[in-house]
C-alpha atoms as a PDB file:
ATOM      1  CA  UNK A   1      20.000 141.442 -30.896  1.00  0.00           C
ATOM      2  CA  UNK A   2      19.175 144.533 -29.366  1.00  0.00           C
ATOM      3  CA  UNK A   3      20.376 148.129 -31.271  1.00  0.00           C
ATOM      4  CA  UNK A   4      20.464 151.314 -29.502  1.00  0.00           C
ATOM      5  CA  UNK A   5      18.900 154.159 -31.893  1.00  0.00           C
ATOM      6  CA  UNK A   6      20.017 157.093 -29.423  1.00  0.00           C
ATOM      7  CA  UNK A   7      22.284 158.698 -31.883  1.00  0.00           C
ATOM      8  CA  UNK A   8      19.262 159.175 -34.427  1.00  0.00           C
ATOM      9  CA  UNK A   9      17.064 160.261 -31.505  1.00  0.00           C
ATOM     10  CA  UNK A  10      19.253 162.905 -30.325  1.00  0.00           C
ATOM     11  CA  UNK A  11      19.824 163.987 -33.928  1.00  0.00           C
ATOM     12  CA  UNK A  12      15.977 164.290 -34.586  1.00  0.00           C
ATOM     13  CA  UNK A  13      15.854 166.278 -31.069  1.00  0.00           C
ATOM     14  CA  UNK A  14      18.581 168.561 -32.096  1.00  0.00           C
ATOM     15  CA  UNK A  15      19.998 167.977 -28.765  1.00  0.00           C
ATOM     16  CA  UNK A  16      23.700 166.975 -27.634  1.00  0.00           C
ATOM     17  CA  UNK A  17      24.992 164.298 -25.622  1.00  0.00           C
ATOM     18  CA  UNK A  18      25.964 167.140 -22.719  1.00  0.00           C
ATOM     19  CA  UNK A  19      22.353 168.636 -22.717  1.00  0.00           C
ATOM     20  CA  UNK A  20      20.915 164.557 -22.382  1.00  0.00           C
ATOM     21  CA  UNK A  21      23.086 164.584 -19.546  1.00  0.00           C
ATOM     22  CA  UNK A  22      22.095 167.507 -17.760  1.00  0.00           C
ATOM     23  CA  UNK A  23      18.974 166.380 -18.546  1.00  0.00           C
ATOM     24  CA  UNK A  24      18.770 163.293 -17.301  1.00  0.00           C
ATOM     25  CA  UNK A  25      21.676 163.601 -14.861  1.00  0.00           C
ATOM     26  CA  UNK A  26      23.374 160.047 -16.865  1.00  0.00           C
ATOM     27  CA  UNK A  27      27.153 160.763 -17.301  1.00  0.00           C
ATOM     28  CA  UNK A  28      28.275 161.686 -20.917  1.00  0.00           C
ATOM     29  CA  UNK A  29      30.650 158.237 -20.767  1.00  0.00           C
ATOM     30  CA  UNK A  30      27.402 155.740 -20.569  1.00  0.00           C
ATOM     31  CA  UNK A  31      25.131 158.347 -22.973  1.00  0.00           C
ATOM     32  CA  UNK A  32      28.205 158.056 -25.353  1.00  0.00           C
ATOM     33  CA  UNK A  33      28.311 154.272 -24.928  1.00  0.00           C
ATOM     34  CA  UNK A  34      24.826 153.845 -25.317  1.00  0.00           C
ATOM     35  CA  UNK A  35      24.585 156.091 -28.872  1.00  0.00           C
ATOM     36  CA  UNK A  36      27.297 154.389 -30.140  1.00  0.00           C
ATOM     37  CA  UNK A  37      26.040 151.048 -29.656  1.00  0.00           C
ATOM     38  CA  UNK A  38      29.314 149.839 -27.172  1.00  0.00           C
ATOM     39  CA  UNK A  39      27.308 149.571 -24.059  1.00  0.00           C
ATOM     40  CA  UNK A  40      26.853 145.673 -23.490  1.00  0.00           C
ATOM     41  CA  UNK A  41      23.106 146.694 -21.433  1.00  0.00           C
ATOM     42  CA  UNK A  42      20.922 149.344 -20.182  1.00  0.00           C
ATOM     43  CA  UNK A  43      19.331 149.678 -16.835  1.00  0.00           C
ATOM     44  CA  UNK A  44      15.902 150.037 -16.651  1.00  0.00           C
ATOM     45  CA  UNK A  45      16.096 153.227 -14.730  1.00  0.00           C
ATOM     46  CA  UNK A  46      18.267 154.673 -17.660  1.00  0.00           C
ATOM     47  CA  UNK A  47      16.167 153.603 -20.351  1.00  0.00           C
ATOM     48  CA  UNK A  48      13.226 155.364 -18.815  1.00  0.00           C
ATOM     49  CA  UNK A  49      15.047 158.996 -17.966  1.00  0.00           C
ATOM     50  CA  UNK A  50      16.338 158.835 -21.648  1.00  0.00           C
ATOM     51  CA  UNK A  51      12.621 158.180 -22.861  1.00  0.00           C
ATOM     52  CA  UNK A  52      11.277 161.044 -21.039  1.00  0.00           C
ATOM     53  CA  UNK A  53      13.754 163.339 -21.249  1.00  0.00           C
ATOM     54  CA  UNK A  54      13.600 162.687 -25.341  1.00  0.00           C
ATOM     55  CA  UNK A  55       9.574 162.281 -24.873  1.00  0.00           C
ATOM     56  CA  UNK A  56       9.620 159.356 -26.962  1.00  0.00           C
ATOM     57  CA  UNK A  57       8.488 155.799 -26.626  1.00  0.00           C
ATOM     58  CA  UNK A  58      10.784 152.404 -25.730  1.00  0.00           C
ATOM     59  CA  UNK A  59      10.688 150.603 -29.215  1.00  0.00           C
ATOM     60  CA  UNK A  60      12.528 154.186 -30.477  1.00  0.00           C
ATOM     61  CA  UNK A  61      15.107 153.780 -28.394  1.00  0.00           C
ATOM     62  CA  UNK A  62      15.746 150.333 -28.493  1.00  0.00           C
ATOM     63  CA  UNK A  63      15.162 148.599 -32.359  1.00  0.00           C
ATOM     64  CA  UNK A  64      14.795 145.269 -32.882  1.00  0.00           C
ATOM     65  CA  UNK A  65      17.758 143.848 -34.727  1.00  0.00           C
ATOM     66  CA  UNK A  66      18.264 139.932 -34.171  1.00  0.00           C
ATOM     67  CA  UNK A  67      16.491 139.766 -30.525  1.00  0.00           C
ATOM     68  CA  UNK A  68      13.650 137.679 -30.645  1.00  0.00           C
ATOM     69  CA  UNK A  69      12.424 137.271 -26.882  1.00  0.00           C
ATOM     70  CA  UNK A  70      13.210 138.813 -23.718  1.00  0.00           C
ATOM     71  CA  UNK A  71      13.382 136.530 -20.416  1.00  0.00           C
ATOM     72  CA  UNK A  72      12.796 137.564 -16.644  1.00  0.00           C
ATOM     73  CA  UNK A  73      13.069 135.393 -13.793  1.00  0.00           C
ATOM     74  CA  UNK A  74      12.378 136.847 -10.581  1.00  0.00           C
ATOM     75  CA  UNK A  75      11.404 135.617  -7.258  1.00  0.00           C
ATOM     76  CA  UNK A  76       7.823 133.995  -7.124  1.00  0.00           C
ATOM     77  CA  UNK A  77       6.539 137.127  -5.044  1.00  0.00           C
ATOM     78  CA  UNK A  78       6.801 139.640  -7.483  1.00  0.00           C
ATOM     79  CA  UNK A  79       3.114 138.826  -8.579  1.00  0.00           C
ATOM     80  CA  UNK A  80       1.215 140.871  -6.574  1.00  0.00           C
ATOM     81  CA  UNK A  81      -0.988 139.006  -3.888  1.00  0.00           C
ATOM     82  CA  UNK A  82       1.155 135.584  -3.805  1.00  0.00           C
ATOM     83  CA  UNK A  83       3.598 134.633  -1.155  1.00  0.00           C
ATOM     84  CA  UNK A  84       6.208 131.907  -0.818  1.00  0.00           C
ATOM     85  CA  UNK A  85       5.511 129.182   1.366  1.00  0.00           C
ATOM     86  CA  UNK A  86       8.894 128.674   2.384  1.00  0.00           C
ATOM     87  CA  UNK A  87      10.074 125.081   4.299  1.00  0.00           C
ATOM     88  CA  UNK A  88      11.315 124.712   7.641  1.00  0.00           C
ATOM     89  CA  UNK A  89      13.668 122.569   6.026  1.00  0.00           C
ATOM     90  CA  UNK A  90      17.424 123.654   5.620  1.00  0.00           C
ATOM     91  CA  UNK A  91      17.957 121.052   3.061  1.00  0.00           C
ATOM     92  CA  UNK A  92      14.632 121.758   0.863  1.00  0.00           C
ATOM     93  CA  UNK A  93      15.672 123.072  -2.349  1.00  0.00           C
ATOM     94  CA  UNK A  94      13.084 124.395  -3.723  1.00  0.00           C
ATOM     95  CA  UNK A  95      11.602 127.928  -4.460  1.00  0.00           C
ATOM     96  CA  UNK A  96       8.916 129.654  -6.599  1.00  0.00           C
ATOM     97  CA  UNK A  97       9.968 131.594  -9.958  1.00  0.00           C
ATOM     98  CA  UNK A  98       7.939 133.964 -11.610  1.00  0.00           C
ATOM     99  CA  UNK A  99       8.817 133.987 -15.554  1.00  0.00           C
ATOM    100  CA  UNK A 100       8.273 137.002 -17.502  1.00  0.00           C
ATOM    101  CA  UNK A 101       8.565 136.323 -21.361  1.00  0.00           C
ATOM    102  CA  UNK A 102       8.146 138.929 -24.193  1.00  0.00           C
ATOM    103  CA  UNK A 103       8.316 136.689 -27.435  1.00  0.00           C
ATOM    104  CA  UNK A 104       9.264 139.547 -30.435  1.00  0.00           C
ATOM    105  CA  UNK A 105       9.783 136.526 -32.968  1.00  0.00           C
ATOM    106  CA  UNK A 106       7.099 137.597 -34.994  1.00  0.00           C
ATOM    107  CA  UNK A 107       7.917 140.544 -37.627  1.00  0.00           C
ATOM    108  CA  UNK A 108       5.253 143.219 -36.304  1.00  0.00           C
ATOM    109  CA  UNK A 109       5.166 144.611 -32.863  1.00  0.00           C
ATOM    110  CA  UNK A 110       1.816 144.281 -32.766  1.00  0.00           C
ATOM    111  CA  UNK A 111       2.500 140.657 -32.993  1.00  0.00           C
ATOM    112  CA  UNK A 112       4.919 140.284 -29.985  1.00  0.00           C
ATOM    113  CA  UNK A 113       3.480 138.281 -27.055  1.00  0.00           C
ATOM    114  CA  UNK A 114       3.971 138.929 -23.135  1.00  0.00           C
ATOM    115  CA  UNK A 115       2.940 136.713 -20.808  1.00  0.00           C
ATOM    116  CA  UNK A 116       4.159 135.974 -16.697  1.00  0.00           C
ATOM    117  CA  UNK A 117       4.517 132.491 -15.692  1.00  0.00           C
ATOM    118  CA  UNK A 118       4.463 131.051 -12.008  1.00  0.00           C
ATOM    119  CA  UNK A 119       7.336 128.078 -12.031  1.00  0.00           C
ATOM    120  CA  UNK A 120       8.584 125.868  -9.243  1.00  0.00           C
ATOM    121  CA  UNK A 121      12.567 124.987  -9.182  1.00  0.00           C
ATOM    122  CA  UNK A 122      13.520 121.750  -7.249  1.00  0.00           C
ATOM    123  CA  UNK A 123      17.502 121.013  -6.465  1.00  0.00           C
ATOM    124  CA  UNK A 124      18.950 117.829  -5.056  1.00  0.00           C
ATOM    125  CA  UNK A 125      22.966 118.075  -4.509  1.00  0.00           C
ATOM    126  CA  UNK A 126      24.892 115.444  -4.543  1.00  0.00           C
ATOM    127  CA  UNK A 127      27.850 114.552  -1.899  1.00  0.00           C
ATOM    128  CA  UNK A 128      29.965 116.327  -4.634  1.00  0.00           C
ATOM    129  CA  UNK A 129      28.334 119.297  -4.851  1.00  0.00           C
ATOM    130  CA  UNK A 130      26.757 118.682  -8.036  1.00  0.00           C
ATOM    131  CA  UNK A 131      22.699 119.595  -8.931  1.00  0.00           C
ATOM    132  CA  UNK A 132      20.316 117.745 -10.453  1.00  0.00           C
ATOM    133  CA  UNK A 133      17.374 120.154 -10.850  1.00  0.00           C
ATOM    134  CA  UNK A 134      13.917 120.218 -12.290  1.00  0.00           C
ATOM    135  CA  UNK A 135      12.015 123.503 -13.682  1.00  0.00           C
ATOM    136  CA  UNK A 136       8.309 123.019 -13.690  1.00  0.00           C
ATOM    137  CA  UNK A 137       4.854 124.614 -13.865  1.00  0.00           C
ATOM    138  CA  UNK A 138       4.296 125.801  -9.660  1.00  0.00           C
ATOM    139  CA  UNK A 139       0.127 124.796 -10.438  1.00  0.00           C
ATOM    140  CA  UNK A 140      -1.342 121.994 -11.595  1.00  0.00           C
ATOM    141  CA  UNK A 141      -3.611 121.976 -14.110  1.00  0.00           C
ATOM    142  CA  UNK A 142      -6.804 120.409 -11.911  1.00  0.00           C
ATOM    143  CA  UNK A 143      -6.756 123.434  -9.630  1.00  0.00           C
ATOM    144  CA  UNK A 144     -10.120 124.809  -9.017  1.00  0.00           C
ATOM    145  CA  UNK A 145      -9.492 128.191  -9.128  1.00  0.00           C
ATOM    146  CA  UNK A 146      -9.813 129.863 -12.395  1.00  0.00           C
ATOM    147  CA  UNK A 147      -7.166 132.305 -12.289  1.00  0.00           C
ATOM    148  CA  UNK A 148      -4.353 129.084 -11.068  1.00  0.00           C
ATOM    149  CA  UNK A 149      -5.466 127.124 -14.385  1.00  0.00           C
ATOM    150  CA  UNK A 150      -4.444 130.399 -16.297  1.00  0.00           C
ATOM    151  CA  UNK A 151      -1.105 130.461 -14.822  1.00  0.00           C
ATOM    152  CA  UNK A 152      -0.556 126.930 -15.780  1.00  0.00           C
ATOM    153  CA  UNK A 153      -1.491 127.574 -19.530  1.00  0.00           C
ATOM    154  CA  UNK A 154       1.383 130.217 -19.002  1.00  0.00           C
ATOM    155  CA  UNK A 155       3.714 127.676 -17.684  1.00  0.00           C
ATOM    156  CA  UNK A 156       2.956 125.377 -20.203  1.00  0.00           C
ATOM    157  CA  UNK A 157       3.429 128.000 -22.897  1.00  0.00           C
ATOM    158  CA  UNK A 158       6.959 129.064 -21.451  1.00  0.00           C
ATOM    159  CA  UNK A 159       7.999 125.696 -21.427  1.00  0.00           C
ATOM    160  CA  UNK A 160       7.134 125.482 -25.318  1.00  0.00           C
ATOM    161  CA  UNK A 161       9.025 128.323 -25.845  1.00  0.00           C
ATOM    162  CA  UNK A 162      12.050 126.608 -23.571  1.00  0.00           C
ATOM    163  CA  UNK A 163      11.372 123.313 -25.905  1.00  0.00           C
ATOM    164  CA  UNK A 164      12.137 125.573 -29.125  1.00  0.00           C
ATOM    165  CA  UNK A 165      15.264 127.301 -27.881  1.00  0.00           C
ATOM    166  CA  UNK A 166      19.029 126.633 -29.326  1.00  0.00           C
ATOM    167  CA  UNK A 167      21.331 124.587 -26.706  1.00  0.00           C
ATOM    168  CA  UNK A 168      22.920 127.552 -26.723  1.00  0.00           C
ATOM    169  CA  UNK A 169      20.113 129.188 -25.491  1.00  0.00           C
ATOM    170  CA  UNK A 170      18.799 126.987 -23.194  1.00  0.00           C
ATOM    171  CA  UNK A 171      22.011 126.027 -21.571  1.00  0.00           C
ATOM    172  CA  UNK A 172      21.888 130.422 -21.125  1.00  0.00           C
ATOM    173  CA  UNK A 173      18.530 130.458 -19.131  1.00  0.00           C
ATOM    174  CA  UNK A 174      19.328 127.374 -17.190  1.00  0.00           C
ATOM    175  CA  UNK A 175      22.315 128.935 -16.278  1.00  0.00           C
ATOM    176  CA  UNK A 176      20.672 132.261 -15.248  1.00  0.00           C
ATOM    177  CA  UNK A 177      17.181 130.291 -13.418  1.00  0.00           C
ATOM    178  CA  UNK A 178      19.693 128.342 -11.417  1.00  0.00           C
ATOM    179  CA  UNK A 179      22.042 131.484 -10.195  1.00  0.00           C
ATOM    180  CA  UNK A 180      17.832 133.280  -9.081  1.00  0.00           C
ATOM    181  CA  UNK A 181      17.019 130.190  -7.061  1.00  0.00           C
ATOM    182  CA  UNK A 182      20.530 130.311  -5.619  1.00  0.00           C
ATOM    183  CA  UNK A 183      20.058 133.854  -4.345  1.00  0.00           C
ATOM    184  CA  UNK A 184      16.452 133.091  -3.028  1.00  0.00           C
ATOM    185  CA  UNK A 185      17.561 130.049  -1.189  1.00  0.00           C
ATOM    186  CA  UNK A 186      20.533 131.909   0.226  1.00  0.00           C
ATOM    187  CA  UNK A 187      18.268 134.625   1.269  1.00  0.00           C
ATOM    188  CA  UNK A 188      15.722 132.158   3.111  1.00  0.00           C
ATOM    189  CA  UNK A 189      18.967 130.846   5.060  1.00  0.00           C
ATOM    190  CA  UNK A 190      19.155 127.090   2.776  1.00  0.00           C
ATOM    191  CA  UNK A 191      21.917 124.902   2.570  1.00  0.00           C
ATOM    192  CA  UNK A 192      24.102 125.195  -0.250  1.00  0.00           C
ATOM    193  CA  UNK A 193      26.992 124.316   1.014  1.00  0.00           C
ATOM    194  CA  UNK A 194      29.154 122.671  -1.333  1.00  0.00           C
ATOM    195  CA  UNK A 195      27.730 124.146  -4.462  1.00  0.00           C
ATOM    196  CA  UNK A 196      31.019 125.962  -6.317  1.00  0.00           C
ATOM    197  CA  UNK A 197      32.487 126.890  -9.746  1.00  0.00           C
ATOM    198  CA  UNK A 198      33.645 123.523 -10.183  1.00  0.00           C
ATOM    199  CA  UNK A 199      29.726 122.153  -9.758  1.00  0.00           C
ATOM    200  CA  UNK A 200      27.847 120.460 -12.674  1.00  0.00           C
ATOM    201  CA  UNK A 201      23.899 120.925 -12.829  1.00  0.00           C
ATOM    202  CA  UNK A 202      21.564 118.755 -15.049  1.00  0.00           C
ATOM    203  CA  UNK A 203      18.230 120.611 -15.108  1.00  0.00           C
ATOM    204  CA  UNK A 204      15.404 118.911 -16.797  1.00  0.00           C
ATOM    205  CA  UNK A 205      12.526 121.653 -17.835  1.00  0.00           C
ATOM    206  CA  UNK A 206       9.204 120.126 -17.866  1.00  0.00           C
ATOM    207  CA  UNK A 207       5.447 120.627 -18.268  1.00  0.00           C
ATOM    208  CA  UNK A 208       2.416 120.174 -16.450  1.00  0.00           C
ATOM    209  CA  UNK A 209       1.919 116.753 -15.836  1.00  0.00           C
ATOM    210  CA  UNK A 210       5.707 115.776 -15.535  1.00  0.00           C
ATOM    211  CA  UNK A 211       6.161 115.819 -19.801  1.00  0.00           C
ATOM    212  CA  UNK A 212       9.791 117.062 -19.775  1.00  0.00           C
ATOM    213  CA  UNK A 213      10.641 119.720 -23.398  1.00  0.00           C
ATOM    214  CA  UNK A 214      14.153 119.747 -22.064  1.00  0.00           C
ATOM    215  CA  UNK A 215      17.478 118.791 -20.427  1.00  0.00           C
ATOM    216  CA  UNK A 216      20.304 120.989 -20.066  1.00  0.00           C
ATOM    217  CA  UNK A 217      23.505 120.567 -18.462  1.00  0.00           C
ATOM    218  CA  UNK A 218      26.065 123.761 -17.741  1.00  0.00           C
ATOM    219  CA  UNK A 219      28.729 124.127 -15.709  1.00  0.00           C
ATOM    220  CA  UNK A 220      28.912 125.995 -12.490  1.00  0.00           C
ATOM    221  CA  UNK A 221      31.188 128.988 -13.675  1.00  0.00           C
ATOM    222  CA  UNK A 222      27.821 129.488 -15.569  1.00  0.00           C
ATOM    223  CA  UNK A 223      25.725 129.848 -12.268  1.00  0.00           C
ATOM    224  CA  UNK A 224      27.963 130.215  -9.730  1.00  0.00           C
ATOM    225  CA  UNK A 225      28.436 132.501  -7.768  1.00  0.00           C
ATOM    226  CA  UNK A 226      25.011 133.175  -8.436  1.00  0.00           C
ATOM    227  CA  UNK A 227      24.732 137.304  -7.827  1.00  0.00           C
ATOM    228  CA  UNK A 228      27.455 137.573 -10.938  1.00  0.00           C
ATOM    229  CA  UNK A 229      25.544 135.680 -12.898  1.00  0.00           C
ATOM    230  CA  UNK A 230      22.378 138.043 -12.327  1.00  0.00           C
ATOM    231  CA  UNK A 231      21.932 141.019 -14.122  1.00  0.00           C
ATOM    232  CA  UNK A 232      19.219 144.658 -14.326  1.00  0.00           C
ATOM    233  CA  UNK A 233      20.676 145.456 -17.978  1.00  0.00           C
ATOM    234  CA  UNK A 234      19.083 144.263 -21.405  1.00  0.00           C
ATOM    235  CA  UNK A 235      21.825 142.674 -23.333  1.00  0.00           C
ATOM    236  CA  UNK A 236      22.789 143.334 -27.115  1.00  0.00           C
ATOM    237  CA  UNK A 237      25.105 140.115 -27.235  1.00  0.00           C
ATOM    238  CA  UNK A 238      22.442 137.385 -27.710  1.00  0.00           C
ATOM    239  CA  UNK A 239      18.800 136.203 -29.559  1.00  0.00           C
ATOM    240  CA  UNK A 240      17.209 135.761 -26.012  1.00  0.00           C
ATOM    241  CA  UNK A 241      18.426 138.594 -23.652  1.00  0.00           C
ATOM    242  CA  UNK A 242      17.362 137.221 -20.222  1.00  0.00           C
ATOM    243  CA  UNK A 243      16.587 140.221 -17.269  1.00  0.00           C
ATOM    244  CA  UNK A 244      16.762 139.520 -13.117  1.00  0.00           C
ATOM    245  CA  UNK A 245      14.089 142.267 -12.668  1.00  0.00           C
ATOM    246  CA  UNK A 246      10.014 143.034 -12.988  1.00  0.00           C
ATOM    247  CA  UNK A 247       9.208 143.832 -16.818  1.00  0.00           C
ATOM    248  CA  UNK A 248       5.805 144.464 -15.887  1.00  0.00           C
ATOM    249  CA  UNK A 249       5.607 148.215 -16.633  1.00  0.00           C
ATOM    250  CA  UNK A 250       8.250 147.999 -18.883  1.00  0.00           C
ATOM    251  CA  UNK A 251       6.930 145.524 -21.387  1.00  0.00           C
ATOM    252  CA  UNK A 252       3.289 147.192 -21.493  1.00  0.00           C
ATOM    253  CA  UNK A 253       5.091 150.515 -22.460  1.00  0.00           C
ATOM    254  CA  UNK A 254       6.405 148.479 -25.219  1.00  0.00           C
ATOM    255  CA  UNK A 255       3.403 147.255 -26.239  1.00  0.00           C
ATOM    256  CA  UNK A 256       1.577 150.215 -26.483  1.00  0.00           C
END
């Protein structure tokens, strides 16, 4: 899990949780929460006024305790250059992910990984309302270009890392892929009508080629509706804490 070392910090900068504030213009309640370790997340924005403000680095303020990967799923068109081609089709379920994925399994820093991968989501509803979905690499691996074939090394190296998770953890990403698409279909006007709380949704994630690493099945109070099941904070509470937001910046500061 995630620790916040902000007490230790502020101790080291001889400095109090009123002069962070007026510093950084955070209130004293979510400085308090956050030195105390009671905040459940921190928003990005946060995190970076706190690092400046203490002119120290990201891995100071947040240690490592039992976290071993952060997860960011984000619409397709967050990497720079690439569009979605979006359907005519009211009923077409599908939509382009991007995957961020910063694997911090390994003991050193210097070992963690970080790596973006371009995925393709597919939904079919049934008369009921319930999904069955597949998660799979948005390039195949024949492409041409170069630059496509690297993306679908990415994909396929996400999808080992999907293979490897808990059921607890998978069942938590499926859960929080599903509620992104939801919000990206919504936004380009699809229809999910009929998708609730009381929905079920078998996703199978697989790799290039149609080789499926794994099936999950969660309920839709796990997805549903899909902007409270979305989050900008880092989480404390689990192994994989799982972001709705770019880590781009973030992650290289990290891995400084």
């Amino acid at each position: 899990m995630l620790k916040f070392n902000l007490s230790q910090l502020m101790s080291d900068a001889h400095m109090s949780i009123s002069a962070l504030s007026e510093k950084t213009g955070i209130s004293r309640k979510t400085l308090s929460q956050i030195a105390n370790n009671d905040s459940k997340g921190i928003q990005l924005a946060t995190l970076d006024a706190i690092i400046k403000a203490l002119n120290t680095k990201v891995e100071n303020v947040i240690i490592k305790d039992d976290t071993r990967a952060i997860v960011a799923f984000t619409s397709i068109e967050t990497v720079r250059g690439m569009n979605e081609s979006i359907s005519d089709d009211v009923n077409d379920l599908s939509i382009g992910i991007y995957a961020q994925l910063c694997d911090m399994s390994e003991e050193n820093k210097e070992d963690a990984s970080y790596f973006g991968a371009t995925l393709s989501i597919s939904l079919t509803k049934t008369p009921k309302g319930n999904i069955m979905g597949y998660v799979f690499p948005a390039f195949t691996a024949d492409e041409l270009d170069p630059k496509l074939r690297g993306l679908v090394d990415n994909s396929n190296k996400f999808m080992d890392f999907i293979r490897d998770c808990t059921d607890e953890e998978s069942e938590r990403l499926t859960s929080n892929i599903l509620s992104t698409a939801l919000i990206i279909l919504g936004n380009h006007h699809r229809n999910l009508s009929g998708i609730d709380q009381r929905s079920t949704a078998i996703v199978t994630w697989s790799k290039d080629g149609g080789k499926p690493v794994n099936l999950s099945l969660v309920s839709g109070n796990s997805f549903f509706p899909p902007d409270k099941h979305v989050t900008n904070k880092l989480s404390s509470d689990h192994s994989i804490s799982i972001v709705n937001v770019d880590l781009t910046d973030w992650i290289q500061q990290f891995l400084k």
